[in-house]
N, C-alpha and C. Protein backbone atom coordinates (compact mmCIF):
# COMPACT_ATOMS: atom_id res chain seq x y z
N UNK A 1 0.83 -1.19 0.00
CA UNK A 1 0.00 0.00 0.00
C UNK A 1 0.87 1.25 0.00
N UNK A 2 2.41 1.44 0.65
CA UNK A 2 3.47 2.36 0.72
C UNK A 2 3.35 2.92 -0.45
N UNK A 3 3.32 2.11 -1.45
CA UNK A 3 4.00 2.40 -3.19
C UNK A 3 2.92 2.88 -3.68
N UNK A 4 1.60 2.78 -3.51
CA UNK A 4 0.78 3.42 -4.18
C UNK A 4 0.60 4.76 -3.71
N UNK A 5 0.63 4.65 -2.59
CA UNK A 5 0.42 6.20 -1.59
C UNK A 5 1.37 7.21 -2.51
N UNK A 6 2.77 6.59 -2.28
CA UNK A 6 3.95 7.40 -2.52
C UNK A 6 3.97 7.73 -4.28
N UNK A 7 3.55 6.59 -5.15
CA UNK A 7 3.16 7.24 -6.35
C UNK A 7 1.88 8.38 -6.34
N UNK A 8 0.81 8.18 -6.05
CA UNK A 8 -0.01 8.68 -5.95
C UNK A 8 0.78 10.21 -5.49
N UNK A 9 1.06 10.44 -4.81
CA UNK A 9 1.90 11.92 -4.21
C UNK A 9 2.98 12.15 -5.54
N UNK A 10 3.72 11.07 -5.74
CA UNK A 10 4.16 11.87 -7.18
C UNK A 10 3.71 12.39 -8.19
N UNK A 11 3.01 11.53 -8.83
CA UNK A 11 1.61 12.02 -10.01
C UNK A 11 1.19 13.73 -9.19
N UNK A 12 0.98 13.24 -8.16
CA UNK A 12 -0.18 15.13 -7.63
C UNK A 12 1.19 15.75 -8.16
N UNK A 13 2.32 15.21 -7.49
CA UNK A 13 3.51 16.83 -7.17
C UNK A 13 3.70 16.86 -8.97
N UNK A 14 3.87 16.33 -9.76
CA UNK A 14 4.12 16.24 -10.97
C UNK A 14 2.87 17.10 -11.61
N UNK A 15 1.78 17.06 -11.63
CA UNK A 15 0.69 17.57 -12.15
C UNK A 15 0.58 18.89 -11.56
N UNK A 16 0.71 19.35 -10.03
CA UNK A 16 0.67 20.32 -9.71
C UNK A 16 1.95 21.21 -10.47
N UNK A 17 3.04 21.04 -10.74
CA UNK A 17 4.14 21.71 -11.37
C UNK A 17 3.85 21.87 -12.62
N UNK A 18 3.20 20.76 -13.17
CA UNK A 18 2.73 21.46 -14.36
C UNK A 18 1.26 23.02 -14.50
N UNK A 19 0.46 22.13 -13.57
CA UNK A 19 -0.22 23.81 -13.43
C UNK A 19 0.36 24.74 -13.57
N UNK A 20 0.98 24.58 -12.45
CA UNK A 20 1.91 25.93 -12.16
C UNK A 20 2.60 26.62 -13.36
N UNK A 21 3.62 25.80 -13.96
CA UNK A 21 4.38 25.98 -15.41
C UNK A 21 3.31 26.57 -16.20
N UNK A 22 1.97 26.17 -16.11
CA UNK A 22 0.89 26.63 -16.89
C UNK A 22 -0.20 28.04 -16.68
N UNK A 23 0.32 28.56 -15.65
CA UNK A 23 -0.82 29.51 -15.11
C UNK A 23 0.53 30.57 -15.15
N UNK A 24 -0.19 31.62 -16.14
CA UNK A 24 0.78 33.16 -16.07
C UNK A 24 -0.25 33.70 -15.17
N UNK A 25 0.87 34.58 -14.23
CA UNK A 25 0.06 34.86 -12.97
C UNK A 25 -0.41 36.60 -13.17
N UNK A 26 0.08 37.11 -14.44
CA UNK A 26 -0.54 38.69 -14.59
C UNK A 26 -2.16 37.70 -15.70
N UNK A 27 -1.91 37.08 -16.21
CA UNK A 27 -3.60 36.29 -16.66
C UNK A 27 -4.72 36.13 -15.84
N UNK A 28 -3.59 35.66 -14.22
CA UNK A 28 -4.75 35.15 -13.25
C UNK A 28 -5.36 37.13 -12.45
N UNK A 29 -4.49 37.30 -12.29
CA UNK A 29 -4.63 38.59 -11.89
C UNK A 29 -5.74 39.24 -12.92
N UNK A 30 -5.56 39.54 -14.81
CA UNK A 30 -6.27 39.95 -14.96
C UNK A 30 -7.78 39.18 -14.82
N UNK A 31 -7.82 37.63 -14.50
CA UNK A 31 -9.03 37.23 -14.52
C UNK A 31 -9.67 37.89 -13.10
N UNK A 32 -9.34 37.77 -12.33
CA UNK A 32 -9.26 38.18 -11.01
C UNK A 32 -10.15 39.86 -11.32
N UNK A 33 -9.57 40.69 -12.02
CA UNK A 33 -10.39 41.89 -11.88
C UNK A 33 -11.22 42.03 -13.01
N UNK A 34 -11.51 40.93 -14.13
CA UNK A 34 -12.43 40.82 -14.47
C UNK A 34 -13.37 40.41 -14.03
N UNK A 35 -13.13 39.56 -13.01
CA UNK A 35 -14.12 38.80 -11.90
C UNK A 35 -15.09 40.21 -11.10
N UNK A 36 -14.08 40.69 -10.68
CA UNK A 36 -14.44 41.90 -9.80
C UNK A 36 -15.51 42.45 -10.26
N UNK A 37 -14.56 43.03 -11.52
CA UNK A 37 -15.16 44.44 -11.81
C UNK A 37 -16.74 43.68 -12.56
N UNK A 38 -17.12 42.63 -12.95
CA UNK A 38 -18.69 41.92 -13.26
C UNK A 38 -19.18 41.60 -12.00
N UNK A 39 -18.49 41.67 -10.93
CA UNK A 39 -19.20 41.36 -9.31
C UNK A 39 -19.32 43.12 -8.86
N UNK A 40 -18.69 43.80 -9.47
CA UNK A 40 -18.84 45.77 -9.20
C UNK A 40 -20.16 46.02 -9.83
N UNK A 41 -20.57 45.38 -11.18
CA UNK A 41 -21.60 45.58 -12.14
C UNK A 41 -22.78 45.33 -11.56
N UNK A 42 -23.04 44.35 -11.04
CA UNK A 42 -23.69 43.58 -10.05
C UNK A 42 -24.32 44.58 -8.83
N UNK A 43 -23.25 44.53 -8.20
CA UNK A 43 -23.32 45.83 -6.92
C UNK A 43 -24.04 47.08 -7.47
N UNK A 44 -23.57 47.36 -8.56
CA UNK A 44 -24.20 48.64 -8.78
C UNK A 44 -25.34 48.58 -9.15
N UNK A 45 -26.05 47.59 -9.76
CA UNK A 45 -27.70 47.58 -9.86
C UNK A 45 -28.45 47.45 -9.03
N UNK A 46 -27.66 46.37 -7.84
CA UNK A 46 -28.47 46.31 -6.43
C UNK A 46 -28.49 47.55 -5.87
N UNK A 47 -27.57 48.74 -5.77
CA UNK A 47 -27.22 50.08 -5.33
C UNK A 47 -28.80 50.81 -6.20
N UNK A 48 -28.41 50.87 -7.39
CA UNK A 48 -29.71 51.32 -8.22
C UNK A 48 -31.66 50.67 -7.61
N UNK A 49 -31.32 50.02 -7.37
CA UNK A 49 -32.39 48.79 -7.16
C UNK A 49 -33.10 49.69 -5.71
N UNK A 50 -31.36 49.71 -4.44
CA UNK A 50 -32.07 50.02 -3.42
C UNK A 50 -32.44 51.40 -3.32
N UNK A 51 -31.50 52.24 -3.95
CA UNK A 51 -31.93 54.00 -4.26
C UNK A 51 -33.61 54.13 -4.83
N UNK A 52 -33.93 52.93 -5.73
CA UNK A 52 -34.97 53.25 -6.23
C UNK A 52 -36.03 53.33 -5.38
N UNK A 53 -35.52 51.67 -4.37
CA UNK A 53 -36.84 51.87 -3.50
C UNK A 53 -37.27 52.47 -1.97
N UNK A 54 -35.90 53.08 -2.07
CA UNK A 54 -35.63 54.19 -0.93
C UNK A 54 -36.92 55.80 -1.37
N UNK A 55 -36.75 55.95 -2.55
CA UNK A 55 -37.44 57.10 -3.04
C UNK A 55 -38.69 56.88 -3.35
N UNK A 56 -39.58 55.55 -3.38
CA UNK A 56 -40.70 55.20 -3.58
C UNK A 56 -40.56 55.17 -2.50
N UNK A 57 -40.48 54.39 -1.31
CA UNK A 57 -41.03 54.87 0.07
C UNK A 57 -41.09 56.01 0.62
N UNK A 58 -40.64 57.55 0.49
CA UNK A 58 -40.54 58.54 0.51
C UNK A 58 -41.76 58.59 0.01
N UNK A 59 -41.87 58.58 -1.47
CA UNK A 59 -43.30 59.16 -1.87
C UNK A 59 -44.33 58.95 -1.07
N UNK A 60 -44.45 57.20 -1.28
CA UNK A 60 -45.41 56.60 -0.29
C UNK A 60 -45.71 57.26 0.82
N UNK A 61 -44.82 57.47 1.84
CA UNK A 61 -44.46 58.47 3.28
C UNK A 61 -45.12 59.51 2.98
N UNK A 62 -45.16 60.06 2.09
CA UNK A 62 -45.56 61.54 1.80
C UNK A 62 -47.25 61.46 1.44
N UNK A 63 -47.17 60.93 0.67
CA UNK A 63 -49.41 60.54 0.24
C UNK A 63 -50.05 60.35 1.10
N UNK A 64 -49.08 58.80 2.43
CA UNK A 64 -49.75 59.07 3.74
C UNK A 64 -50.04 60.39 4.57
N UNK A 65 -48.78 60.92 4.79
CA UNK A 65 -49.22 62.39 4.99
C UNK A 65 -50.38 63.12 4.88
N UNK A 66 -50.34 63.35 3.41
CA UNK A 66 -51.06 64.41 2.46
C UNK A 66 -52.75 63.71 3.14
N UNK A 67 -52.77 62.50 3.17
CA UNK A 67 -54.05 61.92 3.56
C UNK A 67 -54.30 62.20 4.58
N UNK A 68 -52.98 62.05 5.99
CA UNK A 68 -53.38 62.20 6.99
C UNK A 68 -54.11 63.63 7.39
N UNK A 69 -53.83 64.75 6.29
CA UNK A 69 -53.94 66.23 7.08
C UNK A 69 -55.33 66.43 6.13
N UNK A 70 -55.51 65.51 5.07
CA UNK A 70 -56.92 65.46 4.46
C UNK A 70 -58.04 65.16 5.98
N UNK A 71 -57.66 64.04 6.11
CA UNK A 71 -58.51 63.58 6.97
C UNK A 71 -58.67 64.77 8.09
N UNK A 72 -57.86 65.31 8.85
CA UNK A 72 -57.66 66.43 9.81
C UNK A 72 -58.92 67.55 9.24
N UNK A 73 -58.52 68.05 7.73
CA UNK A 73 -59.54 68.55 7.18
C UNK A 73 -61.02 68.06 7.40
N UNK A 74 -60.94 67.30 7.09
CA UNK A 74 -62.58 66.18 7.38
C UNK A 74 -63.41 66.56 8.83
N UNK A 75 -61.79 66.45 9.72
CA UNK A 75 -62.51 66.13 10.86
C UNK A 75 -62.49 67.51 11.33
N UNK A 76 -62.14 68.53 10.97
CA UNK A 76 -62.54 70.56 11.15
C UNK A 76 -63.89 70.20 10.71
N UNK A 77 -64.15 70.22 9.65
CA UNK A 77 -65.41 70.16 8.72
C UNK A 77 -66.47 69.61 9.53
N UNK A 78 -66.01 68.39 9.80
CA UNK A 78 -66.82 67.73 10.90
C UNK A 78 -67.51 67.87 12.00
N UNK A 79 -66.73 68.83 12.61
CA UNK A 79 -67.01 69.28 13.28
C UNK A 79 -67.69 70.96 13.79
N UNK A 80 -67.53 71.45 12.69
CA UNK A 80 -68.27 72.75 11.70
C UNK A 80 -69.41 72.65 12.03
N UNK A 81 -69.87 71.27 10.81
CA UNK A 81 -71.24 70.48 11.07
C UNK A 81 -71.69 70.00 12.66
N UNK A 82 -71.11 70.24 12.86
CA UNK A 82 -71.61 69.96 14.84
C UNK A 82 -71.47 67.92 14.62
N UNK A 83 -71.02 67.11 13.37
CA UNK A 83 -71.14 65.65 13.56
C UNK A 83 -69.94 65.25 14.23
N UNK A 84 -70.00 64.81 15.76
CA UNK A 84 -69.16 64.61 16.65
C UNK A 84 -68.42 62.80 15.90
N UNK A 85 -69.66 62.06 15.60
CA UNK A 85 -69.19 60.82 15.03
C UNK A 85 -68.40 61.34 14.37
N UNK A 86 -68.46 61.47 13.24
CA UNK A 86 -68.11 61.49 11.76
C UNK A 86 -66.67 62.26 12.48
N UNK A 87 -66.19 62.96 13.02
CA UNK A 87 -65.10 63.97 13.25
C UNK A 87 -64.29 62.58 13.94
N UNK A 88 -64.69 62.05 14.92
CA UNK A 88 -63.54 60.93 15.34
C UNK A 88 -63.43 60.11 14.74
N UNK A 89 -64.04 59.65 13.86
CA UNK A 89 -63.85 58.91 12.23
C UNK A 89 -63.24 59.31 11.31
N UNK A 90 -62.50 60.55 11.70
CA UNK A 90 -61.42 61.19 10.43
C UNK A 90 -60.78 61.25 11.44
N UNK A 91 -60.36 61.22 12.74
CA UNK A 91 -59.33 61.52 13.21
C UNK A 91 -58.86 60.07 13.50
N UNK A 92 -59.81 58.86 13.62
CA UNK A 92 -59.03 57.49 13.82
C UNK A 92 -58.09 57.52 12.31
N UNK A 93 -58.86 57.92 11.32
CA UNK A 93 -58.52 57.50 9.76
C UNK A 93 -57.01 58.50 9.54
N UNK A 94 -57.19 59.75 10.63
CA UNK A 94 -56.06 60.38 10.62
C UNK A 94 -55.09 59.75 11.33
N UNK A 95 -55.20 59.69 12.01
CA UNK A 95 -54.14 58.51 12.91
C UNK A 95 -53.32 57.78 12.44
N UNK A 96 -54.30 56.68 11.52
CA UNK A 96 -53.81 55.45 11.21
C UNK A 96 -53.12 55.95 9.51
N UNK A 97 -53.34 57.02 9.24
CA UNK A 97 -52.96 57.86 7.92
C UNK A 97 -51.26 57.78 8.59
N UNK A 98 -51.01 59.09 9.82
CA UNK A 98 -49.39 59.42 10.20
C UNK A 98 -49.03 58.23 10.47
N UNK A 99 -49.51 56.80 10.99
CA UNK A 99 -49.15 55.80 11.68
C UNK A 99 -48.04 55.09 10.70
N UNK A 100 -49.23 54.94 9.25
CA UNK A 100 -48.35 54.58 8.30
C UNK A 100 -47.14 55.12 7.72
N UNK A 101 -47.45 56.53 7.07
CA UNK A 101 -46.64 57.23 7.05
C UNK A 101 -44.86 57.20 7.80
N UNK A 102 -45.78 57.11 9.37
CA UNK A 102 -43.94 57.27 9.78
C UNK A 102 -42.88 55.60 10.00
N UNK A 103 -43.94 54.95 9.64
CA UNK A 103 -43.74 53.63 9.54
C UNK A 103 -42.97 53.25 8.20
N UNK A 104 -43.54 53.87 6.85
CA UNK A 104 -42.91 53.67 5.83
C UNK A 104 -41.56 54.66 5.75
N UNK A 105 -41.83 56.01 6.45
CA UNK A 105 -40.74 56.75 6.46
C UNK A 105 -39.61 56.01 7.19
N UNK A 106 -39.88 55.33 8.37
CA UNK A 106 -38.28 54.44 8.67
C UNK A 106 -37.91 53.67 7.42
N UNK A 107 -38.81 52.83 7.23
CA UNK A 107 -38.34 51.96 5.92
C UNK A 107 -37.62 52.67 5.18
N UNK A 108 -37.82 53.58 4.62
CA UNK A 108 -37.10 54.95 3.43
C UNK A 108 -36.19 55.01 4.26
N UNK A 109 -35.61 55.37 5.57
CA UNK A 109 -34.44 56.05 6.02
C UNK A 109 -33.48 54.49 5.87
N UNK A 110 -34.30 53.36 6.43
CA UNK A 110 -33.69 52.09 6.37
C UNK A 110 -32.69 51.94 5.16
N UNK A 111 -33.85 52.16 4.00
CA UNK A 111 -33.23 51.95 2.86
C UNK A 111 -32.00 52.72 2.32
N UNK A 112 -32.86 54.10 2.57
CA UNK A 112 -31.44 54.97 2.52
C UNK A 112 -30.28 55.15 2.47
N UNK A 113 -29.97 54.44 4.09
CA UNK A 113 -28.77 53.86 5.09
C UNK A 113 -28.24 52.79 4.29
N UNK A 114 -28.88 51.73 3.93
CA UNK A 114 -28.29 50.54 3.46
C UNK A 114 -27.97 50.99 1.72
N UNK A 115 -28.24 52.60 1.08
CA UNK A 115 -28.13 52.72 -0.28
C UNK A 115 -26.36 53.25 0.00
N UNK A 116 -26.55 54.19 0.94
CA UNK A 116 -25.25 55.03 1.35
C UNK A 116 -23.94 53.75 1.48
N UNK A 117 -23.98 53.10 2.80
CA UNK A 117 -23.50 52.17 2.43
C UNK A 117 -23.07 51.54 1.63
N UNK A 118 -23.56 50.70 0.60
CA UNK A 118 -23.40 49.93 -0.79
C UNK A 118 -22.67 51.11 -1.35
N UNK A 119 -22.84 52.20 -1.48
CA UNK A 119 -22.38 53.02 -2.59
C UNK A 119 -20.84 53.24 -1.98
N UNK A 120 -20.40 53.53 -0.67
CA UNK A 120 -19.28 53.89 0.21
C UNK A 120 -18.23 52.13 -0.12
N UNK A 121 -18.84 51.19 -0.28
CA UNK A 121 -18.45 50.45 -0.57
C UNK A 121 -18.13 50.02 -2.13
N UNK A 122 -18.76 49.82 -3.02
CA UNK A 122 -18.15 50.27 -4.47
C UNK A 122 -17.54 51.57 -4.80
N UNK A 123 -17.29 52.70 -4.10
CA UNK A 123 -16.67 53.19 -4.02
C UNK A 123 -15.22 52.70 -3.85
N UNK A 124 -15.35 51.87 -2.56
CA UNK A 124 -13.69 51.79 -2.44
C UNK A 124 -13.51 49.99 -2.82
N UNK A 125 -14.18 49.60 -3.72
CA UNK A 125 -13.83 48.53 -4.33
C UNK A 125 -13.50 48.62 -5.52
N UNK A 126 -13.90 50.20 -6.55
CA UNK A 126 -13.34 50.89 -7.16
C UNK A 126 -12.01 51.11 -7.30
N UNK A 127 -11.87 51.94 -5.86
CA UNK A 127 -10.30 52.12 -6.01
C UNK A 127 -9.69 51.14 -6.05
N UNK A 128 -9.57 49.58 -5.50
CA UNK A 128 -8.68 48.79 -5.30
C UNK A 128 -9.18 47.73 -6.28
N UNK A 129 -9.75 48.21 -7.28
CA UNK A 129 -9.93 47.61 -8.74
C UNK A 129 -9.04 48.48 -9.62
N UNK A 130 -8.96 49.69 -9.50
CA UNK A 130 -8.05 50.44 -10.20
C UNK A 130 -6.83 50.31 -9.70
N UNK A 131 -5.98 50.04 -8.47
CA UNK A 131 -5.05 49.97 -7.99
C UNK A 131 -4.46 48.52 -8.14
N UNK A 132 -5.67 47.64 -7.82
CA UNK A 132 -4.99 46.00 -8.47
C UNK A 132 -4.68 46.21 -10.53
N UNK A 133 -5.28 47.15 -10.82
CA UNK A 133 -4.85 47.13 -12.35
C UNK A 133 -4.09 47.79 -12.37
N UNK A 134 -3.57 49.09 -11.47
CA UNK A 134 -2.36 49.94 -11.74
C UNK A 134 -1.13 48.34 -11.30
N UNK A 135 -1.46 47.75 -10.74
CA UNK A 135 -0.31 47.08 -9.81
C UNK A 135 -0.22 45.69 -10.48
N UNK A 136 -1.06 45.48 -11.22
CA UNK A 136 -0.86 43.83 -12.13
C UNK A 136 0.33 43.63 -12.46
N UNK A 137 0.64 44.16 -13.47
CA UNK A 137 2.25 43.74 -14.04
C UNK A 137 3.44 43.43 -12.72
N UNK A 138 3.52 44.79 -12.09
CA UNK A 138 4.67 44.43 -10.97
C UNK A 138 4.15 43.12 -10.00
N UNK A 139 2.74 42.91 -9.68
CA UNK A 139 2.53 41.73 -8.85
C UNK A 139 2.59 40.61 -9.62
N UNK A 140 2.00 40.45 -10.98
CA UNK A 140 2.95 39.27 -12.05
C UNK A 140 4.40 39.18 -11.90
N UNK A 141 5.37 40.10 -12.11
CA UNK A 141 6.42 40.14 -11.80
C UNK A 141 6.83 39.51 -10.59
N UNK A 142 6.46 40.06 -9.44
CA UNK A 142 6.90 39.52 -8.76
C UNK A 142 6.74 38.13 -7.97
N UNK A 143 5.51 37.32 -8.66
CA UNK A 143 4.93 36.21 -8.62
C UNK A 143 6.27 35.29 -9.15
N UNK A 144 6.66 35.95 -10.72
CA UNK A 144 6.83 34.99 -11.27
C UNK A 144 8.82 34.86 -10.47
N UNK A 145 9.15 35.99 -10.27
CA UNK A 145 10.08 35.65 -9.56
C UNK A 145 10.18 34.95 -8.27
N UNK A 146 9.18 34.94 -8.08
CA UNK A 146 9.32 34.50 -6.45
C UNK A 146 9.18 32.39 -6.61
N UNK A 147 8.43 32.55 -8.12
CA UNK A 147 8.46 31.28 -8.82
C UNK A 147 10.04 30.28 -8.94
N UNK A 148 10.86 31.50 -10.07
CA UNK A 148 12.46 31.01 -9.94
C UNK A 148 12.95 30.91 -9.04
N UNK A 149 12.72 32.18 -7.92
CA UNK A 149 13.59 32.30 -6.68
C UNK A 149 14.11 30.77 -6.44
N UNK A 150 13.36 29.84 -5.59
CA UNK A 150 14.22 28.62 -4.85
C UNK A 150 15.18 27.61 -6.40
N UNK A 151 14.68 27.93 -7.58
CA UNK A 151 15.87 27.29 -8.42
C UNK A 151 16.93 28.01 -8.61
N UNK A 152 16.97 29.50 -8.14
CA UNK A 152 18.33 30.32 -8.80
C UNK A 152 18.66 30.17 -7.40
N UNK A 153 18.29 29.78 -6.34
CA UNK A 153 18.99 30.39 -4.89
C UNK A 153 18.93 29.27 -4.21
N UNK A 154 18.97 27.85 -3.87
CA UNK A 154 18.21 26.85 -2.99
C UNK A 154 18.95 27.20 -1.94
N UNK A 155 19.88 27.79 -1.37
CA UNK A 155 20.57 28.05 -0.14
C UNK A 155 19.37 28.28 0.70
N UNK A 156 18.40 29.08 0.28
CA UNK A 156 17.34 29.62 1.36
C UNK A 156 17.79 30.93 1.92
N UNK A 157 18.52 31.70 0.80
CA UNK A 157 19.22 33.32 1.06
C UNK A 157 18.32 33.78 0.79
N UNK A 158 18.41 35.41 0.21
CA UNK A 158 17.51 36.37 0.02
C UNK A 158 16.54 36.04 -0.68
N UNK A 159 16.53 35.14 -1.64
CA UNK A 159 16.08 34.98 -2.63
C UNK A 159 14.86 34.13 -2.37
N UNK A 160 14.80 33.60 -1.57
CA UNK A 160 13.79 32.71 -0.75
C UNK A 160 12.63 33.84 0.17
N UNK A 161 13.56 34.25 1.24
CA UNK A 161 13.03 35.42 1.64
C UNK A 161 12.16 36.46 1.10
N UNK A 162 12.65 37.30 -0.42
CA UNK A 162 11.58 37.62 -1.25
C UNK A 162 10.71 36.75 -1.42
N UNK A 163 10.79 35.57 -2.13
CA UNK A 163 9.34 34.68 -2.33
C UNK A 163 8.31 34.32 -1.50
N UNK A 164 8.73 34.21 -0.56
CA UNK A 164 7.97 34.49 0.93
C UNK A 164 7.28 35.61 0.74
N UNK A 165 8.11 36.70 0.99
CA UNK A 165 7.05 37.89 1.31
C UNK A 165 6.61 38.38 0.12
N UNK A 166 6.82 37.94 -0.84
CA UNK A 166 5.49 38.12 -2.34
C UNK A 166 4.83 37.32 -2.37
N UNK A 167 4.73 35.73 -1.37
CA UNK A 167 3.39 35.18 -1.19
C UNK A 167 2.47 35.83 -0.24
N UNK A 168 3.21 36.10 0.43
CA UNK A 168 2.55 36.70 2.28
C UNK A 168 1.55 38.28 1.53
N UNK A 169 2.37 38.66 0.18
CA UNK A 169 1.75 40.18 -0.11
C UNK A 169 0.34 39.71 -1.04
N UNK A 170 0.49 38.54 -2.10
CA UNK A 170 -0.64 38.31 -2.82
C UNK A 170 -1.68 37.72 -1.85
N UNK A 171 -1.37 37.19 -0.46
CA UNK A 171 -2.40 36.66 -0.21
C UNK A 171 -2.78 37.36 0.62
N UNK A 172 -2.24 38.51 1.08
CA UNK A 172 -3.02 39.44 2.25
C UNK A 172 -4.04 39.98 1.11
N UNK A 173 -3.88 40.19 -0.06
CA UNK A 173 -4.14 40.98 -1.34
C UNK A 173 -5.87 40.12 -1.34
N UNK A 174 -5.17 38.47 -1.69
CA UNK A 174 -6.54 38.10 -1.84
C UNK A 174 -7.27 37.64 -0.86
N UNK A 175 -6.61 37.65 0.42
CA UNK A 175 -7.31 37.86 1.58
C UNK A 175 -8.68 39.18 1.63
N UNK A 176 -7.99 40.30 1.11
CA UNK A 176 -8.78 41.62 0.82
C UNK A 176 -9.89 40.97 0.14
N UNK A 177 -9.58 40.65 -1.25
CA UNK A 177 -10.59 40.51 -1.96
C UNK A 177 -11.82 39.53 -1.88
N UNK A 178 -11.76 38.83 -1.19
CA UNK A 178 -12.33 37.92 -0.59
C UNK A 178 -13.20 38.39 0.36
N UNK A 179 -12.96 39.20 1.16
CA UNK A 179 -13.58 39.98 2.14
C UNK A 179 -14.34 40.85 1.54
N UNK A 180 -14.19 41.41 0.46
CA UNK A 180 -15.03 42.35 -0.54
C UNK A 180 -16.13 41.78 -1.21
């Protein structure tokens, strides 16, 4: 069972080196902010989506209103007429008019909040879509050196050391993006 295990681990390490040999890493990078920037596209319609229905609840908020101070009207009138019923029958109807109203008005501020947001956030997924594209080439670069590094250096000198900390930098990188 030793020999199969231990082939089996060769075949992977053999196939994985070929990946590797096979993946240009300014390709993966640009797939990477093509990824993004169609997951930015995305964001921004949901942004559109929630602005929209931030401002229809506003309206909404507002008709309740306009009804509620109708009704208020009703119930002056109402009471003009000396009809004591009829006057607390525009003022329940007034009531339940502001009730709604300030009920849909949180919703609107809700929405609001959660439009501001989204937008503060493609905002700065923006920048670090433009900054991973200002920075592609040198982070290819330095991928691919950090690739040669242990064949030009196996001592485990500097040259190791860089490759390290250009893994430690792409993956804090896609640590970020991941989190985004």
């Amino acid at each position: 069972m030793g020999i199969f295990s231990r082939m089996g681990t060769v075949l992977k390490s053999n196939l994985n080196a070929l990946v590797d040999k096979a993946e240009d890493p300014e390709k993966l990078i640009g797939q990477t902010i093509i990824d993004m920037k169609s997951e930015l596209k995305q964001a921004k319609r949901e942004l559109v989506t929630t602005a929209a229905t931030a401002k229809r609840l506003e309206k909404k908020a507002l008709e309740h209103e306009e009804e509620a101070s109708d009704w208020e009207r009703k119930a002056v009138l109402a009471l003009k007429s000396d009809d004591d019923e009829l006057a607390r029958e525009a003022l329940r109807r007034k009531a339940k008019a502001s009730k709604d109203a300030e009920r849909i008005r949180t919703q609107a501020a809700q929405q609001k909040t959660a439009s501001d947001a989204m937008k503060d956030t493609i905002d700065r997924v923006e920048d670090k879509i433009s900054d991973l594209e200002a920075r592609k080439s040198t982070l290819a670069g330095q991928v691919r050196r950090a690739r040669e590094a242990p064949s030009v250096e196996a001592g485990g000198g500097s040259a190791s050391r860089f490759g390290s900390e250009t893994f430690d930098e792409l993956e804090r990188m896609a640590g970020k993006i991941d989190q985004l």
